[in-house]
N, C-alpha and C. Protein backbone atom coordinates (compact mmCIF):
# COMPACT_ATOMS: atom_id res chain seq x y z
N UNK A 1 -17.48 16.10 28.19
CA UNK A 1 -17.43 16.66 26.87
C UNK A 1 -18.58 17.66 26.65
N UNK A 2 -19.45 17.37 27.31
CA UNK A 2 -20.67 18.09 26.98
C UNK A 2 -20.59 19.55 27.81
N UNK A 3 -20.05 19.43 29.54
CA UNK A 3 -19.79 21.06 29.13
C UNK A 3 -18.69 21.59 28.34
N UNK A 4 -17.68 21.07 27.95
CA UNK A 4 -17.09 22.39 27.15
C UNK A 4 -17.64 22.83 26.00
N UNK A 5 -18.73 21.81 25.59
CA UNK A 5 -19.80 22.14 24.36
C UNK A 5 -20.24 23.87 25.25
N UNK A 6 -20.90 23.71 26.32
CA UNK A 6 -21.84 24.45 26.74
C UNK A 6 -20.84 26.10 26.83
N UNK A 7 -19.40 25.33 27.64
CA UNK A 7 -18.53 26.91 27.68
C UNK A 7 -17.66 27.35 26.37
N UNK A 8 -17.92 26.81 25.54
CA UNK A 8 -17.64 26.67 24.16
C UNK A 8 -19.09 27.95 23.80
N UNK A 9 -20.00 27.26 23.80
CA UNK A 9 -21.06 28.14 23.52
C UNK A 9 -21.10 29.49 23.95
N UNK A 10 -21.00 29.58 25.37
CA UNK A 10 -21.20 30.89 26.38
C UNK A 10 -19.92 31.99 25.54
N UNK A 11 -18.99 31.64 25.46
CA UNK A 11 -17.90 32.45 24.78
C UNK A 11 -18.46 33.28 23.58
N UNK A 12 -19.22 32.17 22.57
CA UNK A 12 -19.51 32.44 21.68
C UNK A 12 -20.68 33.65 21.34
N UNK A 13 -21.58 33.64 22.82
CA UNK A 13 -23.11 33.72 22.19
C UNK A 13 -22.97 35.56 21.84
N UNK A 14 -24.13 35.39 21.53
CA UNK A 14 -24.54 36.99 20.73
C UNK A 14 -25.27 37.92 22.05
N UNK A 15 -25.54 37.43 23.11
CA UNK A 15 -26.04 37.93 24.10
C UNK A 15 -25.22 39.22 24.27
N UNK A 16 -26.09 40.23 24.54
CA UNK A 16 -25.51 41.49 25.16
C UNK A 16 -25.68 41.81 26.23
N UNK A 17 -25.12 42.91 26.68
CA UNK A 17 -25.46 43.70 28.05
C UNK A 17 -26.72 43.75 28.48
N UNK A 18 -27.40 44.34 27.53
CA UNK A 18 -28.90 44.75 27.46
C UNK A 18 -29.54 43.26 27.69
N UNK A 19 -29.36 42.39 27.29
CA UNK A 19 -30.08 41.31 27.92
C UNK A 19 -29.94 40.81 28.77
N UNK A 20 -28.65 40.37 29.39
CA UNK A 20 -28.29 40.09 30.48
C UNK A 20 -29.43 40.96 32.03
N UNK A 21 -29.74 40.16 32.43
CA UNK A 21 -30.86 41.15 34.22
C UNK A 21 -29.61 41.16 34.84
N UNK A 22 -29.94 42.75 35.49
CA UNK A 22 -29.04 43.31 36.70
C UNK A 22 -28.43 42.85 37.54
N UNK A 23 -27.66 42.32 38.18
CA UNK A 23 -27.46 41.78 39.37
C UNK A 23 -27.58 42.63 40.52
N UNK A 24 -27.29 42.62 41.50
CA UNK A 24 -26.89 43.69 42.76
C UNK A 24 -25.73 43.87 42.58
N UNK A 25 -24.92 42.92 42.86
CA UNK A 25 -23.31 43.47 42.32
C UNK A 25 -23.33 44.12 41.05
N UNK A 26 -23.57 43.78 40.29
CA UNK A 26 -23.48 45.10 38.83
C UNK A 26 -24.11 46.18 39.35
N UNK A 27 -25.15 46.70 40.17
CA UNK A 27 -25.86 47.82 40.28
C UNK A 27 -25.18 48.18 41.44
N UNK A 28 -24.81 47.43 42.44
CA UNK A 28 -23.67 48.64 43.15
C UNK A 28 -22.01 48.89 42.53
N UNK A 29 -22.20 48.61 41.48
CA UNK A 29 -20.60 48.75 40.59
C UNK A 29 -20.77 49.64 39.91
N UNK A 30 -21.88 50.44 39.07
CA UNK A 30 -22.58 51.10 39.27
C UNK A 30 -23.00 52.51 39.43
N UNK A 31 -23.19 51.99 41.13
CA UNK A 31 -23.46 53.35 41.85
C UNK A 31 -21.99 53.64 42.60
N UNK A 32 -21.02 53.21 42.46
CA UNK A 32 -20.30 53.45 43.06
C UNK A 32 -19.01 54.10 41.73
N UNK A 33 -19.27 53.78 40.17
CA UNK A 33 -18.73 54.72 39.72
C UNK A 33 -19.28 56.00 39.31
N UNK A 34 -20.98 56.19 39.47
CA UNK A 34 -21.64 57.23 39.76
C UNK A 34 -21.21 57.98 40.28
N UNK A 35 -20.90 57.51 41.85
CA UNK A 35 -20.61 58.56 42.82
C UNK A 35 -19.44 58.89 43.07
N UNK A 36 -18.24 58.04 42.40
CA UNK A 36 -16.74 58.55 42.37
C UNK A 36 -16.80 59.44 41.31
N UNK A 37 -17.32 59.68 40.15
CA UNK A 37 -17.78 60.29 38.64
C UNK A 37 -18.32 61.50 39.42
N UNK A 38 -19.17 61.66 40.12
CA UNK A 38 -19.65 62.79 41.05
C UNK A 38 -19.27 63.47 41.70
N UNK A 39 -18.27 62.75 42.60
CA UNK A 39 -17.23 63.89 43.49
C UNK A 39 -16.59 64.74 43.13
N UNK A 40 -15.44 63.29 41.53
CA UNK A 40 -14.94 64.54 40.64
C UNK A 40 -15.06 65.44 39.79
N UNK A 41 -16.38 65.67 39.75
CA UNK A 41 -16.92 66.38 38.51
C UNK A 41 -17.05 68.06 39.84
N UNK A 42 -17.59 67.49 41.10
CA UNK A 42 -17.90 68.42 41.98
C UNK A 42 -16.38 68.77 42.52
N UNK A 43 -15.44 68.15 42.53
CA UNK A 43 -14.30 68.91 42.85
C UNK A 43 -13.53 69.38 41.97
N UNK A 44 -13.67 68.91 40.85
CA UNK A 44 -13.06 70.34 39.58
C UNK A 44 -13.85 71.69 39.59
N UNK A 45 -15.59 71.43 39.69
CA UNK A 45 -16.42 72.49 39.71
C UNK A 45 -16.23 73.07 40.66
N UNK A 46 -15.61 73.01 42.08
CA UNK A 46 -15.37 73.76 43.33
C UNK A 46 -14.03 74.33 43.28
N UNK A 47 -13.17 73.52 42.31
CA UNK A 47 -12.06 74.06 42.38
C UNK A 47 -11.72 75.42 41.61
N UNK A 48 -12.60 75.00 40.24
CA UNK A 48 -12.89 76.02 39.14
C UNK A 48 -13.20 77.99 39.50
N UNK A 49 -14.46 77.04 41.03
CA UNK A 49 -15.46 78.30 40.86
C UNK A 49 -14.19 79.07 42.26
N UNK A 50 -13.70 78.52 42.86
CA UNK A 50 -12.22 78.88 43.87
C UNK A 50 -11.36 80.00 42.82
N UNK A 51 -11.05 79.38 41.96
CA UNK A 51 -9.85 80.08 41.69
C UNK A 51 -10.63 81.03 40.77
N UNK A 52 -11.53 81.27 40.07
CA UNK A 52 -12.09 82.72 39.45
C UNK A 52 -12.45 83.34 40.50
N UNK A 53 -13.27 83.02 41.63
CA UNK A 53 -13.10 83.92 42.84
C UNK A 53 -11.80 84.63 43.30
N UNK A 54 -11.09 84.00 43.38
CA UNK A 54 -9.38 84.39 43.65
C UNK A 54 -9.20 85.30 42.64
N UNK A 55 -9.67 85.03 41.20
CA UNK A 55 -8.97 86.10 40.38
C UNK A 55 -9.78 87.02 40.01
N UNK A 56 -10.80 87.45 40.50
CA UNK A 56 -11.59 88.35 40.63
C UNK A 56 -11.13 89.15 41.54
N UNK A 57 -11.34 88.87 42.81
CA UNK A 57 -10.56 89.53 44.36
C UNK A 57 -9.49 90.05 43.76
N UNK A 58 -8.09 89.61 43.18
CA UNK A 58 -7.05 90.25 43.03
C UNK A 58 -7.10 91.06 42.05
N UNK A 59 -8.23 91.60 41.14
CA UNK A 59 -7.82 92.71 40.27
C UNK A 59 -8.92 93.44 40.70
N UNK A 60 -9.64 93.98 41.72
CA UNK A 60 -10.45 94.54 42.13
C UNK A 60 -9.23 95.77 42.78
N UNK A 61 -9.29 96.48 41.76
CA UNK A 61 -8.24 97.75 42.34
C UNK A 61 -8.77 98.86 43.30
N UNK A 62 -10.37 98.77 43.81
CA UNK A 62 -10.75 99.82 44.75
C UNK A 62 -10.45 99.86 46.02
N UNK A 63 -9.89 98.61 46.43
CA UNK A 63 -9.13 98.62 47.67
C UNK A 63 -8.22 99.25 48.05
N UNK A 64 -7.30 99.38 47.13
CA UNK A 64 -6.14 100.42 47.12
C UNK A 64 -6.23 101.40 47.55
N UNK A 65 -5.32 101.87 48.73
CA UNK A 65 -5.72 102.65 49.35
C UNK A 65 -6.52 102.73 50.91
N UNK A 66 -6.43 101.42 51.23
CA UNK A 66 -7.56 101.78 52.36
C UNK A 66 -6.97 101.39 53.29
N UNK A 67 -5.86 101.72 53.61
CA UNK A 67 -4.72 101.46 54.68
C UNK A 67 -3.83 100.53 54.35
N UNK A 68 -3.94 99.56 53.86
CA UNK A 68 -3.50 98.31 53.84
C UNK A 68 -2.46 98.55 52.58
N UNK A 69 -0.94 98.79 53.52
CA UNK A 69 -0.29 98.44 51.79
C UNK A 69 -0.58 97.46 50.81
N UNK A 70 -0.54 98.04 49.45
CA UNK A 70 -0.69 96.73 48.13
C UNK A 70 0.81 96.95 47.37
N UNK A 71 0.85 95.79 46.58
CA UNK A 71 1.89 95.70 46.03
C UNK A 71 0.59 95.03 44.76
N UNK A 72 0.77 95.71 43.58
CA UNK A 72 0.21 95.75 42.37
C UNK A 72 1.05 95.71 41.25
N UNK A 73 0.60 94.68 40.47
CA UNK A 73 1.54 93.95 39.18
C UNK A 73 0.67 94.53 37.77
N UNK A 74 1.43 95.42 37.11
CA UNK A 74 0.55 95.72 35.33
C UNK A 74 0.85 94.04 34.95
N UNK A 75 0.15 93.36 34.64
CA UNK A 75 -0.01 92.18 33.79
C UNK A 75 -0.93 91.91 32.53
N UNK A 76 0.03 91.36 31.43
CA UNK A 76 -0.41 91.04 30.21
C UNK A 76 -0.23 89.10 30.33
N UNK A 77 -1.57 88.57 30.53
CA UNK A 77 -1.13 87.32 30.51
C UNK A 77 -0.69 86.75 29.41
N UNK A 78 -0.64 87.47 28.36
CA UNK A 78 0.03 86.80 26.98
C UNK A 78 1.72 87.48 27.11
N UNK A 79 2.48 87.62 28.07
CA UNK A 79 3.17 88.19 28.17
C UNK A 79 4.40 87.19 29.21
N UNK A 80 5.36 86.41 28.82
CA UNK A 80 6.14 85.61 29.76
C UNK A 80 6.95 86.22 30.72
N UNK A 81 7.40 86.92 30.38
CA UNK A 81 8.06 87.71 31.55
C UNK A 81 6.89 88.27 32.55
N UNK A 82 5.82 88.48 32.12
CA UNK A 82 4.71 89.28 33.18
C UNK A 82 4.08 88.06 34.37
N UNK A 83 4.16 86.61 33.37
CA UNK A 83 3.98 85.68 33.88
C UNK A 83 5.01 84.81 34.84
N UNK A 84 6.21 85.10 34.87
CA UNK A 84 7.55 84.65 35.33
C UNK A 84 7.66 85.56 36.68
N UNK A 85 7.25 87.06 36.72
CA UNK A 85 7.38 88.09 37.80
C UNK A 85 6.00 87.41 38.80
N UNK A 86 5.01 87.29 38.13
CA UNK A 86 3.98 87.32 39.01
C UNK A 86 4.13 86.20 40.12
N UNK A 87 4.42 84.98 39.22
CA UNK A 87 5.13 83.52 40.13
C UNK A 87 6.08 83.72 41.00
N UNK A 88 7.15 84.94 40.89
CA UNK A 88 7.85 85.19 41.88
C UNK A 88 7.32 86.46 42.52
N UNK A 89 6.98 86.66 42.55
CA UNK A 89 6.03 88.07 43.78
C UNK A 89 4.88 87.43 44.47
N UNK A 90 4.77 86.05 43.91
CA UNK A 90 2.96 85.22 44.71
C UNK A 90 4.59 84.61 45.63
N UNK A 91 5.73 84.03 45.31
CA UNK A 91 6.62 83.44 45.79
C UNK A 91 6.78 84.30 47.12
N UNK A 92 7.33 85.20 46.87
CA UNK A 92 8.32 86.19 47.81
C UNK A 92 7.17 86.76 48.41
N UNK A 93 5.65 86.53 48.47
CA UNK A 93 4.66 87.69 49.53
C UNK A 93 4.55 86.04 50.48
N UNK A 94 4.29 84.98 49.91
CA UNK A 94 4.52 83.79 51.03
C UNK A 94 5.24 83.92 52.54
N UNK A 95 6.24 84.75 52.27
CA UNK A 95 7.57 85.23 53.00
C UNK A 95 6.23 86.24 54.31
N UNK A 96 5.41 86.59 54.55
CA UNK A 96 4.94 87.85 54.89
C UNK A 96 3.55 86.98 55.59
N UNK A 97 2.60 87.91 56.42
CA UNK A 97 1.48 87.01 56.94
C UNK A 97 0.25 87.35 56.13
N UNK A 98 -0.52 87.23 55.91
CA UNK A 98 -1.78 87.60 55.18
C UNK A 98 -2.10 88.83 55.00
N UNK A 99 -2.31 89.85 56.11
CA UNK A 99 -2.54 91.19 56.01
C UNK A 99 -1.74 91.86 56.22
N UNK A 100 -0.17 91.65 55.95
CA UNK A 100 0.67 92.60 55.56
C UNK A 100 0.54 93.79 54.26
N UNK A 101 0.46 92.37 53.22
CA UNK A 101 0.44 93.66 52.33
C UNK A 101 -1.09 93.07 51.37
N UNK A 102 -1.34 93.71 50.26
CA UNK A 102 -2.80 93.45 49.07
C UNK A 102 -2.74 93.27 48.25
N UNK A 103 -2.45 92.15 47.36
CA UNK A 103 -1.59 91.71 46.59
C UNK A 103 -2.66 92.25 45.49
N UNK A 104 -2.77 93.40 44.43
CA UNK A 104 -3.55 92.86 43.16
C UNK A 104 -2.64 92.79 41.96
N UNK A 105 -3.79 93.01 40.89
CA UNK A 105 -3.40 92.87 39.36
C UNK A 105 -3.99 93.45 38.91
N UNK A 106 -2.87 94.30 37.90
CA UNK A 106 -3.85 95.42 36.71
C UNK A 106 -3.75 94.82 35.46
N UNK A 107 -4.60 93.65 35.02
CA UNK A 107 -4.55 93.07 34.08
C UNK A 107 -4.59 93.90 32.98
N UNK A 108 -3.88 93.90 31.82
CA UNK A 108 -3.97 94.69 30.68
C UNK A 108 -5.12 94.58 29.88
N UNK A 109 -5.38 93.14 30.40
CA UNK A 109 -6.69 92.95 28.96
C UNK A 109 -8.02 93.36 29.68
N UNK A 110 -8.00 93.56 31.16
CA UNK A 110 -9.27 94.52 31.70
C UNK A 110 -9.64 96.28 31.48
N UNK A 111 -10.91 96.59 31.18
CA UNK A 111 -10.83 98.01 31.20
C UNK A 111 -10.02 98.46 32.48
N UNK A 112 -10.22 98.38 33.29
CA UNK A 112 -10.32 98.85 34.85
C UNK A 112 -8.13 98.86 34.76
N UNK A 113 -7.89 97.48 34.50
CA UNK A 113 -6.48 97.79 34.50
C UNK A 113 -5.88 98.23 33.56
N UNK A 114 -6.39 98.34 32.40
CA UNK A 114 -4.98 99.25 31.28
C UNK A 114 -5.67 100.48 31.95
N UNK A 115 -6.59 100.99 31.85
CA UNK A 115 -7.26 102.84 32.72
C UNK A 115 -5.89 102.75 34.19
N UNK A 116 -5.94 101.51 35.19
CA UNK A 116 -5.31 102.39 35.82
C UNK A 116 -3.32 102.16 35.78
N UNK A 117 -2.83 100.85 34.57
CA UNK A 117 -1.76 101.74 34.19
C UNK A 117 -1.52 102.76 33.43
N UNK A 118 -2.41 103.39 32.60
CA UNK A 118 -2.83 104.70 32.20
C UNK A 118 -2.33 106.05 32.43
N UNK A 119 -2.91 105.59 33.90
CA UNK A 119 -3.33 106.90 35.23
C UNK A 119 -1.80 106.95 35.28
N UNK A 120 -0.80 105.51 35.68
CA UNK A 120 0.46 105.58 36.35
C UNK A 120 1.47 105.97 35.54
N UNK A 121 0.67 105.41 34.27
CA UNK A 121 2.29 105.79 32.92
C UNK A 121 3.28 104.75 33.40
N UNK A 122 2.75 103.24 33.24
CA UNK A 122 3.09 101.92 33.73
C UNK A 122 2.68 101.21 32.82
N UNK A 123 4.07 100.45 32.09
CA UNK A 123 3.65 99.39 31.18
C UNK A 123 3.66 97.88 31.91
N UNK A 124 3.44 97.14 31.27
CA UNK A 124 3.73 95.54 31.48
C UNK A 124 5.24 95.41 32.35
N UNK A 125 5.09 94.00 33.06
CA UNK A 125 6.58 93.61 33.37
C UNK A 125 6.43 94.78 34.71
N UNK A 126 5.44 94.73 35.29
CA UNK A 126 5.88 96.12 36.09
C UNK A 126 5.32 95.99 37.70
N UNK A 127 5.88 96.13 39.04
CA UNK A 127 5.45 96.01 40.54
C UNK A 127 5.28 97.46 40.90
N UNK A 128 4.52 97.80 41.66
CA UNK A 128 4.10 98.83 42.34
C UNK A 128 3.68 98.55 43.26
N UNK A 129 4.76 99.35 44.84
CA UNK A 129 4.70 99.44 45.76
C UNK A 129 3.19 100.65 46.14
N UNK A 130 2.40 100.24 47.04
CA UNK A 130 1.40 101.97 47.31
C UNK A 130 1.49 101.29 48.67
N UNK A 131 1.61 102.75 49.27
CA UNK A 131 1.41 102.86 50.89
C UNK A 131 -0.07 102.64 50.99
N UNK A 132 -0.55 102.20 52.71
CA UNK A 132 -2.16 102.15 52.79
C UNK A 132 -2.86 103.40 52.45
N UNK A 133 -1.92 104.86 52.15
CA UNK A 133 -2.65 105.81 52.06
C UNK A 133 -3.38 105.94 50.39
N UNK A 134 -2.75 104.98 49.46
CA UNK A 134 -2.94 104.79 48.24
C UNK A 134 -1.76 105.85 47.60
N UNK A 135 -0.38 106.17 47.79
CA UNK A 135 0.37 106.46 47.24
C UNK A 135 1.53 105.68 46.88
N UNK A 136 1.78 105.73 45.42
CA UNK A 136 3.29 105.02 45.02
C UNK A 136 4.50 105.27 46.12
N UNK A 137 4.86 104.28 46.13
CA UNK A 137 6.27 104.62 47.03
C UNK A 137 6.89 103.69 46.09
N UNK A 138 7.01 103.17 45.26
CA UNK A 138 8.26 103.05 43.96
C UNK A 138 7.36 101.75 43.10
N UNK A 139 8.15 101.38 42.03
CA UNK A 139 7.74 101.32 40.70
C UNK A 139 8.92 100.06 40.00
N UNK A 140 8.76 98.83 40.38
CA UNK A 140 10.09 98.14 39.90
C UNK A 140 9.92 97.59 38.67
N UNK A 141 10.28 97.57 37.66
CA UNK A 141 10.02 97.25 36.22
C UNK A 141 11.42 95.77 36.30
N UNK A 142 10.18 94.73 35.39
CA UNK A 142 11.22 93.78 34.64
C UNK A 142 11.22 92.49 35.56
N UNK A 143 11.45 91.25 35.25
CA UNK A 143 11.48 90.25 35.98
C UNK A 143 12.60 90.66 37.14
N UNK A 144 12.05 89.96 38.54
CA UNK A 144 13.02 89.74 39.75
C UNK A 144 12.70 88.78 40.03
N UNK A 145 13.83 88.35 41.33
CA UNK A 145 13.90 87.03 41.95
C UNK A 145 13.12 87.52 42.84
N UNK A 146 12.46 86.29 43.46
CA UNK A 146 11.79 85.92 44.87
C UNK A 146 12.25 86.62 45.60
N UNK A 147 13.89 86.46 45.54
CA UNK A 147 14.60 86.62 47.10
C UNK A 147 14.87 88.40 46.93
N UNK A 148 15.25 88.98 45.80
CA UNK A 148 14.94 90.10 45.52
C UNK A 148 13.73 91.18 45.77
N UNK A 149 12.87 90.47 45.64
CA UNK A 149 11.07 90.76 46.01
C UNK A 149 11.37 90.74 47.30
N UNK A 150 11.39 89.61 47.90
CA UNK A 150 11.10 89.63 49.38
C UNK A 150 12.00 90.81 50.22
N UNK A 151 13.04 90.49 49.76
CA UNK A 151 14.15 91.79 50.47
C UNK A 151 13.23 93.27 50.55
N UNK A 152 13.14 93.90 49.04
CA UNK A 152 12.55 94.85 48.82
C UNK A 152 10.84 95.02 49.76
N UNK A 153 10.36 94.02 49.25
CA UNK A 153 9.27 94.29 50.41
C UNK A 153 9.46 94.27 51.96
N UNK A 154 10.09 93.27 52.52
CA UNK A 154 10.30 93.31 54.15
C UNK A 154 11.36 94.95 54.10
N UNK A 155 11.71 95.24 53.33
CA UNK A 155 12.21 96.54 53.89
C UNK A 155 10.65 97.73 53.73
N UNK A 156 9.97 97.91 52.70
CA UNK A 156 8.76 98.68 52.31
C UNK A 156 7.94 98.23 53.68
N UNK A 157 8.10 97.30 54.12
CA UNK A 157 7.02 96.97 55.09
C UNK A 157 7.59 97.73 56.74
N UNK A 158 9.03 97.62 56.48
CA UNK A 158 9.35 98.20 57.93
C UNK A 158 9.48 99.38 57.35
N UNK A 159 10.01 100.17 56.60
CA UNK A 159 9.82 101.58 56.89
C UNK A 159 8.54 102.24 56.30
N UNK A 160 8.19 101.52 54.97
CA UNK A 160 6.81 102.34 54.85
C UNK A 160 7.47 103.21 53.14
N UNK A 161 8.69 102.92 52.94
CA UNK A 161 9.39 103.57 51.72
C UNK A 161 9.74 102.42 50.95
């Protein structure tokens, strides 16, 4: 009778965390959501600082031109159709090996890209083929399919038109 007095009590008491001493098992329970808390904090932050790198690289329009065909998108990211084309042109360049073609973006909301659809007299919703010499070789306006994209490019890639 007298312990369930005692686990009667323990249920009850006012004791907190803070009074309770550490154990080792509590202090590696612990450090071990420390360091799971840590990884993921460091793999969102790696993932984060990845993909603004990525989207930096792709609207860096001074490349254009330096042999390397690009295929360049006017994009308004407040814009669904601009956003629907781009998912299928990242789709349909998959199709191709890395340094085939240079994939950028003339973001609208950058100086650098409304100046250079400007230059082209190129709105939103819009692909542009340029040879490595940095000349248009055509201009496709409006959402396409993947398989549409890809066609059109594996032909731009073998003849160069």
């Amino acid at each position: 009778m007298a312990k369930k007095r005692q686990t009667r009590k323990k249920a009850y008491s006012t004791e907190t965390a803070q009074d309770r001493p550490v154990t080792r098992r509590g202090a590696m329970s612990y450090l071990q959501w420390g360091i799971l808390g840590a990884v993921l904090v460091g793999g969102v932050g790696g993932y984060a600082v990845t993909s603004v790198m990525a989207d930096i690289e792709e609207q860096d329009l001074s490349v254009i031109g330096n042999g390397t065909p690009a295929v360049v998108q006017i994009h308004d990211p407040a814009c669904g159709d601009c956003v629907v084309l781009e998912r299928e042109a990242r789709a349909a360049l998959r199709n191709f090996d890395e340094g085939d073609f240079s994939y950028r973006i003339a973001s609208l909301v950058s100086e650098d890209g409304l100046a250079y659809a400007r230059q082209h007299s190129v709105g939103r919703v819009t692909l542009m083929l340029i040879d490595g010499d940095g000349r248009t070789v055509d201009i496709m306006t409006g959402p396409r399919s993947r398989e549409q994209l890809r066609i059109r490019l594996a032909s731009f890639l073998e003849t160069g038109r």
